[in-house]
N, C-alpha and C. Protein backbone atom coordinates (compact mmCIF):
# COMPACT_ATOMS: atom_id res chain seq x y z
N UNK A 1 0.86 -1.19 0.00
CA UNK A 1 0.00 0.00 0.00
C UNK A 1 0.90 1.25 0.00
N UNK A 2 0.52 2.00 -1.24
CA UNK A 2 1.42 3.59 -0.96
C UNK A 2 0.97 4.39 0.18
N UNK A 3 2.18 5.30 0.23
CA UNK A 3 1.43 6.34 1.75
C UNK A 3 0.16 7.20 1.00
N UNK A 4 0.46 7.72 -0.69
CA UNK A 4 -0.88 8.44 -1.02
C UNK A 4 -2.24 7.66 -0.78
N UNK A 5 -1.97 6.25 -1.07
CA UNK A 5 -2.95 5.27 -0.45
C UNK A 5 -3.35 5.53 0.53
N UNK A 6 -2.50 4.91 1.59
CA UNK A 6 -2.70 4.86 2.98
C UNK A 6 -3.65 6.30 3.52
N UNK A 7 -3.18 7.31 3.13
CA UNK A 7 -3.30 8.56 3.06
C UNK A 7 -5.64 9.02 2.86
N UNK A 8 -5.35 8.30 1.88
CA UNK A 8 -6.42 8.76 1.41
C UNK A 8 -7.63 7.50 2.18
N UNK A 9 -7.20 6.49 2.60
CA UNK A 9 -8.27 5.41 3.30
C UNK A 9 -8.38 6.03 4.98
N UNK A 10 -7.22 6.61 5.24
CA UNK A 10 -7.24 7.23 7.04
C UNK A 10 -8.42 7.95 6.42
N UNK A 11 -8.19 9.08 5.33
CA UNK A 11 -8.47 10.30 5.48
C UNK A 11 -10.53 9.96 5.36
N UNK A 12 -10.76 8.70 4.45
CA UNK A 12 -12.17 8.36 4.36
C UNK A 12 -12.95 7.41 5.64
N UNK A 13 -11.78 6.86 5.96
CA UNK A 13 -12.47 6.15 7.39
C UNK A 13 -12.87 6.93 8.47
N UNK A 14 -11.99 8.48 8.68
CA UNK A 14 -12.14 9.16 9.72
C UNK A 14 -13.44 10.32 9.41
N UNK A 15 -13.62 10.55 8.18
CA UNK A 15 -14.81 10.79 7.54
C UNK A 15 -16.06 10.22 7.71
N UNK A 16 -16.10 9.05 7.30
CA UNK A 16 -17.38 8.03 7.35
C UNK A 16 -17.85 8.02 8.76
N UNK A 17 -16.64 7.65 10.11
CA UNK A 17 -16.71 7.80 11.36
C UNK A 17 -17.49 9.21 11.87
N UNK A 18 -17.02 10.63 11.29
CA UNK A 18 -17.49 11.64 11.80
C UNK A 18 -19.19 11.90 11.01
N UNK A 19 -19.05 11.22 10.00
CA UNK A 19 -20.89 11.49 9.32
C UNK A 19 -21.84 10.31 9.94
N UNK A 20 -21.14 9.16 10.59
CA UNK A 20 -21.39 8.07 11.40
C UNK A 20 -22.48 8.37 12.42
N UNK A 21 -21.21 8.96 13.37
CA UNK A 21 -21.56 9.59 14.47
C UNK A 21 -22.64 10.52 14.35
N UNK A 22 -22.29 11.54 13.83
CA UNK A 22 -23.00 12.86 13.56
C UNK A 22 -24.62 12.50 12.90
N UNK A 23 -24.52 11.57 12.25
CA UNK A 23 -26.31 11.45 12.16
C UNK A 23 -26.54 10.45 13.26
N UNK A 24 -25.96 9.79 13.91
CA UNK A 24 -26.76 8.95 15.18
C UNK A 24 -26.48 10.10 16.22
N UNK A 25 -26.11 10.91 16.40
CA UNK A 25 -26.43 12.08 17.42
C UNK A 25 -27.65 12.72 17.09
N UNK A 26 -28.08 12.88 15.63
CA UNK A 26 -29.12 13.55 15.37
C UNK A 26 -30.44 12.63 15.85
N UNK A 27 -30.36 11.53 15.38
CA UNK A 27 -31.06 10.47 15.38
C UNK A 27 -31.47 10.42 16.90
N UNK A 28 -30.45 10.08 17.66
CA UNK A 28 -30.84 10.55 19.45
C UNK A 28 -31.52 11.64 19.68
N UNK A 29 -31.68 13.03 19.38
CA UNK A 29 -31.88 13.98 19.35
C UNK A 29 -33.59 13.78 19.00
N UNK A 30 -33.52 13.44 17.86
CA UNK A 30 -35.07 13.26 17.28
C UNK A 30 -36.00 12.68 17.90
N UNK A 31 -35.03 11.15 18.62
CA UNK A 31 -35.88 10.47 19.92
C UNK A 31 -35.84 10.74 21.13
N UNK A 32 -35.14 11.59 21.09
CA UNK A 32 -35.71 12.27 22.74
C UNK A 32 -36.62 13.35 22.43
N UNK A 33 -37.19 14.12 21.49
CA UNK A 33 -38.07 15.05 20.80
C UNK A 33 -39.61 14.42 20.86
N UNK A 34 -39.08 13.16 20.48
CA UNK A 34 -40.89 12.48 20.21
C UNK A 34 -40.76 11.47 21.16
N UNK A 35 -41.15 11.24 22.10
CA UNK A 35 -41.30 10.53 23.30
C UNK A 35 -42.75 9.31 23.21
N UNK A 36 -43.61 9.86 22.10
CA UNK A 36 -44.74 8.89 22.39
C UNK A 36 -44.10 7.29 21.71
N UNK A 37 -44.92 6.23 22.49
CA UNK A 37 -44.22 4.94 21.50
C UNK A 37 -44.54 4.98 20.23
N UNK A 38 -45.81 5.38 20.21
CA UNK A 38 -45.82 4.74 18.60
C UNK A 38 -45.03 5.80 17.72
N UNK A 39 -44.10 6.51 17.96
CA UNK A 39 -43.00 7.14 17.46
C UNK A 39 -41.70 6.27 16.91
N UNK A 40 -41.72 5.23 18.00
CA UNK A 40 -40.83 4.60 17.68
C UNK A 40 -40.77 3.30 16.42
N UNK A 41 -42.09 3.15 15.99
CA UNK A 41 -42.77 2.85 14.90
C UNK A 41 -42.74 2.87 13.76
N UNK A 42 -43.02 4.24 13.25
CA UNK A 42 -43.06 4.86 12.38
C UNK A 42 -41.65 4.81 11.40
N UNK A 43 -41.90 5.34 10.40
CA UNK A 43 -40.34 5.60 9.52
C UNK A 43 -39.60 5.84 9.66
N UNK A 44 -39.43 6.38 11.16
CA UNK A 44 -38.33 6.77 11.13
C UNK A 44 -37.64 5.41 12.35
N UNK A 45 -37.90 4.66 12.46
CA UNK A 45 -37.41 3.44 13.47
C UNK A 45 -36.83 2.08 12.46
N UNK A 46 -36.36 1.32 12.63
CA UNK A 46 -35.52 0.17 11.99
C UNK A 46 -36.59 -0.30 11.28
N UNK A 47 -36.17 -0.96 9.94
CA UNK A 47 -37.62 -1.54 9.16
C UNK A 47 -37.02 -1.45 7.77
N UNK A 48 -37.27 -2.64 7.03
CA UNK A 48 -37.27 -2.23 5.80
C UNK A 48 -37.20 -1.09 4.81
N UNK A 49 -38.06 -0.55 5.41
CA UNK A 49 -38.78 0.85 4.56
C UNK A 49 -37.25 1.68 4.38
N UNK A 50 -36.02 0.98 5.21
CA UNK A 50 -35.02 2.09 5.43
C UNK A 50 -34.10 1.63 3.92
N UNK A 51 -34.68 0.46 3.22
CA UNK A 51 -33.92 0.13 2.45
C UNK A 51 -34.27 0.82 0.98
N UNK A 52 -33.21 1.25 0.31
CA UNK A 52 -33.45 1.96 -1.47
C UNK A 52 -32.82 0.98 -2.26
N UNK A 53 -33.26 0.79 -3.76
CA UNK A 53 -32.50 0.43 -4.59
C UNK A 53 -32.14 1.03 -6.14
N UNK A 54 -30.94 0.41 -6.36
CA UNK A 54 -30.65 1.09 -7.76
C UNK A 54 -30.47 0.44 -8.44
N UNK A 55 -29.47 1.20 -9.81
CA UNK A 55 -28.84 0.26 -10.55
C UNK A 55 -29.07 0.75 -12.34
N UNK A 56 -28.14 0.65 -12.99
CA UNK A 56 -27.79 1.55 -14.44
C UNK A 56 -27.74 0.11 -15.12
N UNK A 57 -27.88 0.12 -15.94
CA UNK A 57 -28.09 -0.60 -17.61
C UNK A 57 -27.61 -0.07 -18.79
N UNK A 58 -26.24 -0.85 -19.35
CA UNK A 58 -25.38 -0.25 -20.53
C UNK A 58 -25.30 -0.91 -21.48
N UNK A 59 -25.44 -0.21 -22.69
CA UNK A 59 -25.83 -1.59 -24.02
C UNK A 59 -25.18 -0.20 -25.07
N UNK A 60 -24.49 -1.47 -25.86
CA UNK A 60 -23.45 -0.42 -26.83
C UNK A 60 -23.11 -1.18 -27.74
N UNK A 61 -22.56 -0.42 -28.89
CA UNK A 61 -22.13 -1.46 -30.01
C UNK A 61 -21.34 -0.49 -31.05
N UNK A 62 -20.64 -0.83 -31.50
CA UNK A 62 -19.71 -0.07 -32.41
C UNK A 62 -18.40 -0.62 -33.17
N UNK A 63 -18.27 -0.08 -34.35
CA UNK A 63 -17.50 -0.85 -35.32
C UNK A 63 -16.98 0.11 -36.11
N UNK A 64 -15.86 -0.52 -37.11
CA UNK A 64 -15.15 0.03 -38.44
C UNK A 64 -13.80 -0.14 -38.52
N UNK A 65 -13.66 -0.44 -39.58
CA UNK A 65 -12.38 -1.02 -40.19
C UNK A 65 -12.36 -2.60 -39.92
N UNK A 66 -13.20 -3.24 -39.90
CA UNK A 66 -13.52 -4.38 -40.19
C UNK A 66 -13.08 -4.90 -38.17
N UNK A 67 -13.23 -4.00 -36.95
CA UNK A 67 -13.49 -3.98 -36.06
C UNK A 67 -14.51 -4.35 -35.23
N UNK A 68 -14.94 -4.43 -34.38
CA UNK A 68 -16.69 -4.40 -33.84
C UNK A 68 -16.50 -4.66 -32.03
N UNK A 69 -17.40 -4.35 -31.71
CA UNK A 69 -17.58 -4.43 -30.04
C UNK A 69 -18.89 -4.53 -29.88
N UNK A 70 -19.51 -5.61 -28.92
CA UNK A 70 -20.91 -5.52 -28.61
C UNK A 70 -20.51 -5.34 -26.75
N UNK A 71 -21.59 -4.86 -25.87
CA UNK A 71 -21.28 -4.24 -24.78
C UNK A 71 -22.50 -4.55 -23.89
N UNK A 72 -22.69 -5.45 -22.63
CA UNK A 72 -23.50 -4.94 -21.81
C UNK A 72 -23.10 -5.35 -20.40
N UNK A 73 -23.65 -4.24 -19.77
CA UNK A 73 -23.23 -3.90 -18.16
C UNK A 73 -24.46 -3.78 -17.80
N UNK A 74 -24.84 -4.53 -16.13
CA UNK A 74 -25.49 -4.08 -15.32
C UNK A 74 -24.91 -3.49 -13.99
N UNK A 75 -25.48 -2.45 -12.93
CA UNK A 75 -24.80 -2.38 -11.81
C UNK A 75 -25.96 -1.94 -10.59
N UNK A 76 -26.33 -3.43 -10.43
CA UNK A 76 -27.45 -2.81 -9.11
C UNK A 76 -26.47 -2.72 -7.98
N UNK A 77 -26.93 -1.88 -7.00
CA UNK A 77 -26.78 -1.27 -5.72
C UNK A 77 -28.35 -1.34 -4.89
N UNK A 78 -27.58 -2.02 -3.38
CA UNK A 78 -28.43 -1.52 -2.25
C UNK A 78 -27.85 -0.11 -1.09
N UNK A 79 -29.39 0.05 -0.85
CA UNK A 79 -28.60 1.55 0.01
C UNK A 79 -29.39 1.06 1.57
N UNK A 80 -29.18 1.29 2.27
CA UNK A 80 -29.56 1.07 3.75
C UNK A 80 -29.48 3.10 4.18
N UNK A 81 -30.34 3.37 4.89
CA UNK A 81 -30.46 4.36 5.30
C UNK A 81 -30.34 4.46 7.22
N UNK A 82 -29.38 5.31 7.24
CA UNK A 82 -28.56 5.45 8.58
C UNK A 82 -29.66 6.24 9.06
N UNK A 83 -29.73 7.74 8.17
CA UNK A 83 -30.76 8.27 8.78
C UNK A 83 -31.34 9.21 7.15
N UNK A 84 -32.26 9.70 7.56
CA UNK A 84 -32.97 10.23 6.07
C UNK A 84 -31.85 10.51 5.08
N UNK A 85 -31.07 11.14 5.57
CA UNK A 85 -30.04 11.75 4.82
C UNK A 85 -28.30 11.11 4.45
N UNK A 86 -27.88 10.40 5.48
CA UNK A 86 -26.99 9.22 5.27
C UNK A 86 -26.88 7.81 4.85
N UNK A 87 -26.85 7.34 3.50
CA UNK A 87 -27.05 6.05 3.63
C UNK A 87 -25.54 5.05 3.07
N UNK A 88 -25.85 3.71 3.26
CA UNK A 88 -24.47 3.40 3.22
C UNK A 88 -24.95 1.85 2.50
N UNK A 89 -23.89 1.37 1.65
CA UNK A 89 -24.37 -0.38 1.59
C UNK A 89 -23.73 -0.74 0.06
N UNK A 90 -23.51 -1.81 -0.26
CA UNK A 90 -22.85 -2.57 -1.72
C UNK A 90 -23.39 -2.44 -3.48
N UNK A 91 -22.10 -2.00 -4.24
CA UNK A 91 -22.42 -1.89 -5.67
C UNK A 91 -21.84 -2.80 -6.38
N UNK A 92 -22.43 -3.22 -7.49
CA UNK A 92 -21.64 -4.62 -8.20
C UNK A 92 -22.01 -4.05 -9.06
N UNK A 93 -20.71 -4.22 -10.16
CA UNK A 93 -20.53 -3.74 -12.09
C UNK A 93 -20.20 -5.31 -12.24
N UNK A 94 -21.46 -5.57 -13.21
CA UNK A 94 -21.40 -6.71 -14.36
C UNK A 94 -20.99 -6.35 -15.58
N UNK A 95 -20.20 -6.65 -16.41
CA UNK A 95 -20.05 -6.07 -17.49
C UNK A 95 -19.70 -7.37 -18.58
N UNK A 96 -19.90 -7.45 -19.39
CA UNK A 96 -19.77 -8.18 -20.89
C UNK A 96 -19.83 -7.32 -22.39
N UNK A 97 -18.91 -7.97 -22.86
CA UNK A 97 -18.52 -7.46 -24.20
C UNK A 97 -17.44 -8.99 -25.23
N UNK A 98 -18.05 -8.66 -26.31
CA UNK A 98 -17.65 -9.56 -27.43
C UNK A 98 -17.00 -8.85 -28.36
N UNK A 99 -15.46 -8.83 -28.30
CA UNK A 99 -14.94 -7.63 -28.94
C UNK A 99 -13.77 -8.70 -30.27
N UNK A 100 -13.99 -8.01 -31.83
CA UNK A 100 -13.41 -8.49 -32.71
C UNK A 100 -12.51 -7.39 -33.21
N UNK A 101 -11.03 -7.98 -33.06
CA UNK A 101 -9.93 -7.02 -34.06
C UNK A 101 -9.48 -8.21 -35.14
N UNK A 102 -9.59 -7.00 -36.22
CA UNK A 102 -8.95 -7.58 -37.50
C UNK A 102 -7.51 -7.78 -37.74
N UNK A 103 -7.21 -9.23 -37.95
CA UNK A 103 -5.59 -9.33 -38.05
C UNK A 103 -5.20 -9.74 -39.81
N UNK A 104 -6.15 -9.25 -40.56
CA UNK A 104 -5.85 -9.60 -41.73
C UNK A 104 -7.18 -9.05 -42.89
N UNK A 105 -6.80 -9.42 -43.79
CA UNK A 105 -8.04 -9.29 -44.80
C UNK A 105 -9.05 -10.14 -44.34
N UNK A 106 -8.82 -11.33 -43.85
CA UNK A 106 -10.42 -12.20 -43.95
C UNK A 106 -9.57 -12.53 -42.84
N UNK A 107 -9.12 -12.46 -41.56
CA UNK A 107 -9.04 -13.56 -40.22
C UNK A 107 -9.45 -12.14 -39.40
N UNK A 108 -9.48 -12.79 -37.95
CA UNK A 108 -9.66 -11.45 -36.92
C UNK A 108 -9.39 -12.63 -35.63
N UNK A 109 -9.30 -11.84 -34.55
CA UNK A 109 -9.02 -12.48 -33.20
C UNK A 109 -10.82 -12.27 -32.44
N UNK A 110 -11.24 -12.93 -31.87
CA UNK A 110 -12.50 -12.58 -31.28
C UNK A 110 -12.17 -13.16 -29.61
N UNK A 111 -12.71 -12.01 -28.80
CA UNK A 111 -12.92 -12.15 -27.60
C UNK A 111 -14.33 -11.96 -26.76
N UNK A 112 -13.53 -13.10 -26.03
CA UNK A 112 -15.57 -12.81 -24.73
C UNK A 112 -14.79 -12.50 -23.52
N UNK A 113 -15.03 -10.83 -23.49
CA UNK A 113 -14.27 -10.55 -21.69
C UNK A 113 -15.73 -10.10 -20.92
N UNK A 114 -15.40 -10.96 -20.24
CA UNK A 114 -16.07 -10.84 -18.96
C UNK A 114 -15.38 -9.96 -17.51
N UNK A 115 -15.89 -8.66 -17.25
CA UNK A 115 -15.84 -7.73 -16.53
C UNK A 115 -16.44 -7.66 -14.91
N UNK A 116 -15.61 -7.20 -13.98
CA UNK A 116 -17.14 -7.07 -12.97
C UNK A 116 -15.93 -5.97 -11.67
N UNK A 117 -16.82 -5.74 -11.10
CA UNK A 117 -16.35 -4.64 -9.84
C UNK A 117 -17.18 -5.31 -8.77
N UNK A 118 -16.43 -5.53 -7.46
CA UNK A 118 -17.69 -5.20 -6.42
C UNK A 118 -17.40 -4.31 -5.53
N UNK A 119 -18.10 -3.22 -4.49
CA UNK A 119 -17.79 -2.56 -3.61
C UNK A 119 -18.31 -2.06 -3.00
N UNK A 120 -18.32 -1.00 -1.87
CA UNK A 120 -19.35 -0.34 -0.64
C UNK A 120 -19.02 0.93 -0.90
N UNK A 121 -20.22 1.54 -0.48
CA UNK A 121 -20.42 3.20 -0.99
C UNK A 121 -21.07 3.67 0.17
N UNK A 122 -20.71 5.02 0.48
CA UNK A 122 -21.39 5.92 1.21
C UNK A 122 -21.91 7.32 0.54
N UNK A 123 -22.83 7.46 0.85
CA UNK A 123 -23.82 8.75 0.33
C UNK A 123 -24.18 9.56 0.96
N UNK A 124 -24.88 10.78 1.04
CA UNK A 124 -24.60 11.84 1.65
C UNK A 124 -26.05 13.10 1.23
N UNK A 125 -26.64 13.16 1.86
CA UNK A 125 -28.00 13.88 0.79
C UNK A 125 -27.44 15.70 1.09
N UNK A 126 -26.75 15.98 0.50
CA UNK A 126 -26.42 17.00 1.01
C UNK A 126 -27.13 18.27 1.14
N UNK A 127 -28.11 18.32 -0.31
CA UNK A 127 -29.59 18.87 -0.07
C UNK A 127 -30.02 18.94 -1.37
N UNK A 128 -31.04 18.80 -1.42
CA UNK A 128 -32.06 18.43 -2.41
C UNK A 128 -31.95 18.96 -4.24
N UNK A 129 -31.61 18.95 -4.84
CA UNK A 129 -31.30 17.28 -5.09
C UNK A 129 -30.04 16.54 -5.78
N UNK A 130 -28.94 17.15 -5.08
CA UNK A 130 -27.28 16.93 -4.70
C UNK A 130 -27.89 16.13 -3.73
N UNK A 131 -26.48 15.17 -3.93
CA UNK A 131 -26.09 14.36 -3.54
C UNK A 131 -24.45 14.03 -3.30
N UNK A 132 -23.47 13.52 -2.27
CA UNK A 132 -21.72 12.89 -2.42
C UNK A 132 -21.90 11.96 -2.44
N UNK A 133 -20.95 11.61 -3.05
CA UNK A 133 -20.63 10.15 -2.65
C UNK A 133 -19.55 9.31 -2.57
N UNK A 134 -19.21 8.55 -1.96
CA UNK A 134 -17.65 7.95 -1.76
C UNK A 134 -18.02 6.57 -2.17
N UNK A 135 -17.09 5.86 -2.61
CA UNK A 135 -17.07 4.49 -3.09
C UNK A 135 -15.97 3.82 -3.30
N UNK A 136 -15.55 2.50 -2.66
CA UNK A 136 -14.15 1.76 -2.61
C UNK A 136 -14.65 0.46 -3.40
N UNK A 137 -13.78 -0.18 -4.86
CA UNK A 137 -14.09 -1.04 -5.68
C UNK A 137 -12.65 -1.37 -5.32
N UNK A 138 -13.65 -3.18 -5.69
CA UNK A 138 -12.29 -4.00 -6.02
C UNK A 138 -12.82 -4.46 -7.36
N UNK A 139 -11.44 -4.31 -8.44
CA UNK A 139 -12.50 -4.56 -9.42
C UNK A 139 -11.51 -5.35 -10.72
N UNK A 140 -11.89 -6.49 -11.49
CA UNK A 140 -11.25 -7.51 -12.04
C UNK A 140 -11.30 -7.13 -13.56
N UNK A 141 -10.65 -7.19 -14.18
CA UNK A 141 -10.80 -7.05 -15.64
C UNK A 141 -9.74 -7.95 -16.50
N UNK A 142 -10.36 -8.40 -17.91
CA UNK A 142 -9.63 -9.10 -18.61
C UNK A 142 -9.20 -8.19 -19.97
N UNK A 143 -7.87 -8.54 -20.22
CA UNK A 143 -7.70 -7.87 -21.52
C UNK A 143 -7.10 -8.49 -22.02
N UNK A 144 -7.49 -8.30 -23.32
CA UNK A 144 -6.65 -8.54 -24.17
C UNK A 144 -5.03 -8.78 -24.85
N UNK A 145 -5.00 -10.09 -25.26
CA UNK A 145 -3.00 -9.97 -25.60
C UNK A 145 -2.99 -10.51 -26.74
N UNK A 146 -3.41 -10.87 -27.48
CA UNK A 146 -3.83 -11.30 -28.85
C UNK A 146 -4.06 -13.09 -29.05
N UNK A 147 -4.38 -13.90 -29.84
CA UNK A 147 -4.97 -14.79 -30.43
C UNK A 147 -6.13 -15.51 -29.82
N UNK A 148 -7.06 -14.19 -29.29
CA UNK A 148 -7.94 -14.45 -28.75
C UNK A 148 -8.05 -15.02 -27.28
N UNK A 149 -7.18 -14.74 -26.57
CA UNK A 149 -6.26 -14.94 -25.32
C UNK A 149 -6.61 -13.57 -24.46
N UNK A 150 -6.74 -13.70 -23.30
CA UNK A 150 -6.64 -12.52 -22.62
C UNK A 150 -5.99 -13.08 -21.02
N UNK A 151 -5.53 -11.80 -20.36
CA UNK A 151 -4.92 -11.69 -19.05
C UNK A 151 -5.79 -10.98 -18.19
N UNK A 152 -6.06 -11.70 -16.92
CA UNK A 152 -7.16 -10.76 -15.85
C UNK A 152 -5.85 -10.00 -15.38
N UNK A 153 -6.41 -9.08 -14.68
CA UNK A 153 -5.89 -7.99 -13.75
C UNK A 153 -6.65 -7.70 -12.88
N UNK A 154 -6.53 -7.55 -11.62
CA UNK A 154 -7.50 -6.73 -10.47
C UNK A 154 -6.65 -5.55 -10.04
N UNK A 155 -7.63 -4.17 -9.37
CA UNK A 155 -7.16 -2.83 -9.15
C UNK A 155 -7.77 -2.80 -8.16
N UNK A 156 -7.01 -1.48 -7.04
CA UNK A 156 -8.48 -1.26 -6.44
C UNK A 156 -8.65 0.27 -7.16
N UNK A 157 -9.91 0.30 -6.91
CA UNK A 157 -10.40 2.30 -6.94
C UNK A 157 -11.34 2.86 -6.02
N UNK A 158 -10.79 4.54 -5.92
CA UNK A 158 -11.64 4.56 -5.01
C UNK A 158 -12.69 5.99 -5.34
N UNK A 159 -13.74 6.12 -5.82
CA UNK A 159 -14.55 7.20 -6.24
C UNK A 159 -15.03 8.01 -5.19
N UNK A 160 -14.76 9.21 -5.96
CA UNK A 160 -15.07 10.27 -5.14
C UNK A 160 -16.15 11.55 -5.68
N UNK A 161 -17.25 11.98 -5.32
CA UNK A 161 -17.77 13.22 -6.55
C UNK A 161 -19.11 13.45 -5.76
N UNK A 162 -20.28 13.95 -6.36
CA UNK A 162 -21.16 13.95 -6.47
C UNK A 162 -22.55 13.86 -7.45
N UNK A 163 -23.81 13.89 -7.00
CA UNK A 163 -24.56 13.62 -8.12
C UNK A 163 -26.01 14.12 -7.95
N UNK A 164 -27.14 13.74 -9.06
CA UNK A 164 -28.24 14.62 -9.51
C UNK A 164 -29.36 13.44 -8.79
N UNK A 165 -30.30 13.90 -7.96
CA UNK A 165 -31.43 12.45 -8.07
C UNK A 165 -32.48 12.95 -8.27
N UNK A 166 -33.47 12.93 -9.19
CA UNK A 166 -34.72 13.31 -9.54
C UNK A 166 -35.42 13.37 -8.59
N UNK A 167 -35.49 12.05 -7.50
CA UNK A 167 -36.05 12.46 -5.78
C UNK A 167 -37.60 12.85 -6.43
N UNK A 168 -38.70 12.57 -5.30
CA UNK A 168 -39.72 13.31 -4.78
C UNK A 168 -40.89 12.20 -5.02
N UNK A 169 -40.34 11.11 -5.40
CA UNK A 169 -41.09 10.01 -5.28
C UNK A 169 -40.05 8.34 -5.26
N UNK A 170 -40.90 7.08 -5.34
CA UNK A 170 -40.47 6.17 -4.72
C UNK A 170 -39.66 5.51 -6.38
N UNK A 171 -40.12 6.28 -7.12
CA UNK A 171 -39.44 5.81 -8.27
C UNK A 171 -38.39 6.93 -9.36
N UNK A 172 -37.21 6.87 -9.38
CA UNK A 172 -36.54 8.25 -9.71
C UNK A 172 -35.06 7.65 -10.79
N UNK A 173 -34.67 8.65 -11.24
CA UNK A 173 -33.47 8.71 -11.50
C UNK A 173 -32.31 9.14 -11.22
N UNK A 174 -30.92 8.85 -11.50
CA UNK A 174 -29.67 9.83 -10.81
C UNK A 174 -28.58 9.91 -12.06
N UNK A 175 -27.81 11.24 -11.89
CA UNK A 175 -26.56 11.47 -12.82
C UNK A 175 -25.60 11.54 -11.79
N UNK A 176 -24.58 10.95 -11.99
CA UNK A 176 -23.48 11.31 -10.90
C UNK A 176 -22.46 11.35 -11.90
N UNK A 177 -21.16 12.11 -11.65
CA UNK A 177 -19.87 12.25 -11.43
C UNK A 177 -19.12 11.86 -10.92
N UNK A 178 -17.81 10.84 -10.92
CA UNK A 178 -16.92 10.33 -9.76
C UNK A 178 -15.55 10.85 -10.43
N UNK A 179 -14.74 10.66 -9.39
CA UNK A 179 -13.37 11.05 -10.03
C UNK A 179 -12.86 9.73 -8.93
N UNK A 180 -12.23 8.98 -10.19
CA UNK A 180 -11.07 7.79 -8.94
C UNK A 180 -9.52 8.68 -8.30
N UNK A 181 -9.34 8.27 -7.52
CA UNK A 181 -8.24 9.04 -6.77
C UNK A 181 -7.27 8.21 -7.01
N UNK A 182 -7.60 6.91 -7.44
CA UNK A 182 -6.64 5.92 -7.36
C UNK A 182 -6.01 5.63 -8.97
N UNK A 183 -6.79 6.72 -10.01
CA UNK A 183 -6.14 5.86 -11.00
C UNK A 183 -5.40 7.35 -11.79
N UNK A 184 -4.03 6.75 -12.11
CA UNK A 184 -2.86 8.16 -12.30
C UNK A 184 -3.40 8.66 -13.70
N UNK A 185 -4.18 8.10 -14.58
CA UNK A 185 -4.70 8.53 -15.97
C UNK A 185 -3.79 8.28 -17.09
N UNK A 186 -2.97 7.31 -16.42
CA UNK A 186 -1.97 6.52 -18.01
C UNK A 186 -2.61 5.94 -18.40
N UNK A 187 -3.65 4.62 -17.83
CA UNK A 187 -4.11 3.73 -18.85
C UNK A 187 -5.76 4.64 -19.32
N UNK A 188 -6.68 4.91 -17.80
CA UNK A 188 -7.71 5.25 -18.19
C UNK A 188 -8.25 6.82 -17.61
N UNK A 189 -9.18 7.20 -18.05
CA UNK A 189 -9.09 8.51 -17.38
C UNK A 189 -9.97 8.18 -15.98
N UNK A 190 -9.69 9.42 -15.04
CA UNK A 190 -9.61 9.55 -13.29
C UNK A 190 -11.82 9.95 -13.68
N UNK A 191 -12.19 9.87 -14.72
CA UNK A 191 -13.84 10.33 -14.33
C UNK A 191 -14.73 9.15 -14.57
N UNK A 192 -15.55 8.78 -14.02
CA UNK A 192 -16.46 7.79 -14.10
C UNK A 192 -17.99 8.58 -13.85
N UNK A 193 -18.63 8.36 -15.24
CA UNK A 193 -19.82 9.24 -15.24
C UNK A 193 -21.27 8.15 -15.28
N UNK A 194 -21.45 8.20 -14.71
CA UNK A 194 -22.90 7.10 -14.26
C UNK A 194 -24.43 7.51 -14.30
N UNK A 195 -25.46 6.91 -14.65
CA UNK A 195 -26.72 6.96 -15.25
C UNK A 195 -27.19 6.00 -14.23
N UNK A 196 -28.92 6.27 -13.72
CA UNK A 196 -29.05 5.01 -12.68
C UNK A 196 -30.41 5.19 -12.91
N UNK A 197 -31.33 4.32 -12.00
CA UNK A 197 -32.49 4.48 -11.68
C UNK A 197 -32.40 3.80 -10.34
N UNK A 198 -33.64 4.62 -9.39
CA UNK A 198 -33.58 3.91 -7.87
C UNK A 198 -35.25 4.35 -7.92
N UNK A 199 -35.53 3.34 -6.33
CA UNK A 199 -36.46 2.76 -5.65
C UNK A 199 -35.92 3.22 -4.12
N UNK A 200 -36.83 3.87 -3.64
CA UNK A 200 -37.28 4.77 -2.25
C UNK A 200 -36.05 5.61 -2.19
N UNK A 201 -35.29 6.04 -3.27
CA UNK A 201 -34.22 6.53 -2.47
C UNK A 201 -34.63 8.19 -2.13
């Protein structure tokens, strides 16, 4: 682990810890405010209802020079809600693609890479209808080395940014922005721009 590493996981753990805390102080606060039981009931007490879901859908295809790529990704996410405004919980990137390069007039190499990420995210409602968000992936990829042969690799990354949520009902959409901190922008670029749809979020 580098110290910019090291550096940057103190600097999000001691983060997560202080937005941790800081909405279960509020959360205390709220229940000493409403004292009747059936307060403790309601939406705002442990229950399902605290759970959201998401998740983006990517379908692509593109070609020339006797090239081609077919493309699809799913990436559902669950969110658990700490308190209205903090929530925290796991994202998984599925990804598939059938990608052909031409090594001649009539031959080509054809590949089936199979893609995927998994990881935990924290969110942040910062106010309506912004959103932060932090996110640590571990994430596997195969590439290519030619005769239809490929080499996995795993990375970690770690996203950082914010984003858009349509909000104001139980069925919505989101645009977000991430920037990885972890990746120097030799192989790929540091922005990861994401499309979603969610449930109660």
């Amino acid at each position: 682990m580098t110290n910019s590493l090291s550096k940057i996981m103190k600097f999000s753990t001691c983060l997560m810890i202080f937005l941790i805390g800081w909405s279960y102080s509020l959360d205390a606060q709220f229940r000493t405010n409403n004292t009747k039981t059936e307060d403790y009931f309601d939406e705002g007490g442990f229950g399902p209802h605290r759970f959201w879901f998401g998740g983006g859908i990517g379908l692509g295809f593109n070609g020339g020079n006797n090239n081609s790529q077919f493309q699809l990704a799913v990436s559902p996410m669950v969110g658990y809600k700490l308190t209205p405004k903090l929530s925290v919980g796991p994202r998984v990137e599925l990804e598939y693609s059938h990608v052909r390069f031409a090594t001649g007039p009539s031959t080509s190499d054809k590949y089936n890479i199979f893609n995927y990420g998994v990881g935990a995210f924290a969110r942040f409602k910062a106010f309506n209808p912004i959103f932060i968000h932090a996110e640590y992936q571990l994430e596997s990829r195969a590439n290519p080395v030619g005769s239809g042969e490929t080499v996995r690799r795993s990375r970690d990354n770690f996203f950082v940014g914010a984003g858009y949520s349509s909000g104001g009902g139980l069925i919505g959409y989101e645009i977000s922005i991430l920037w990885n901190l972890l990746e120097d922008g030799s192989v790929d670029l540091p922005l990861d721009y994401r499309i979603a749809f969610t449930y109660n979020f």
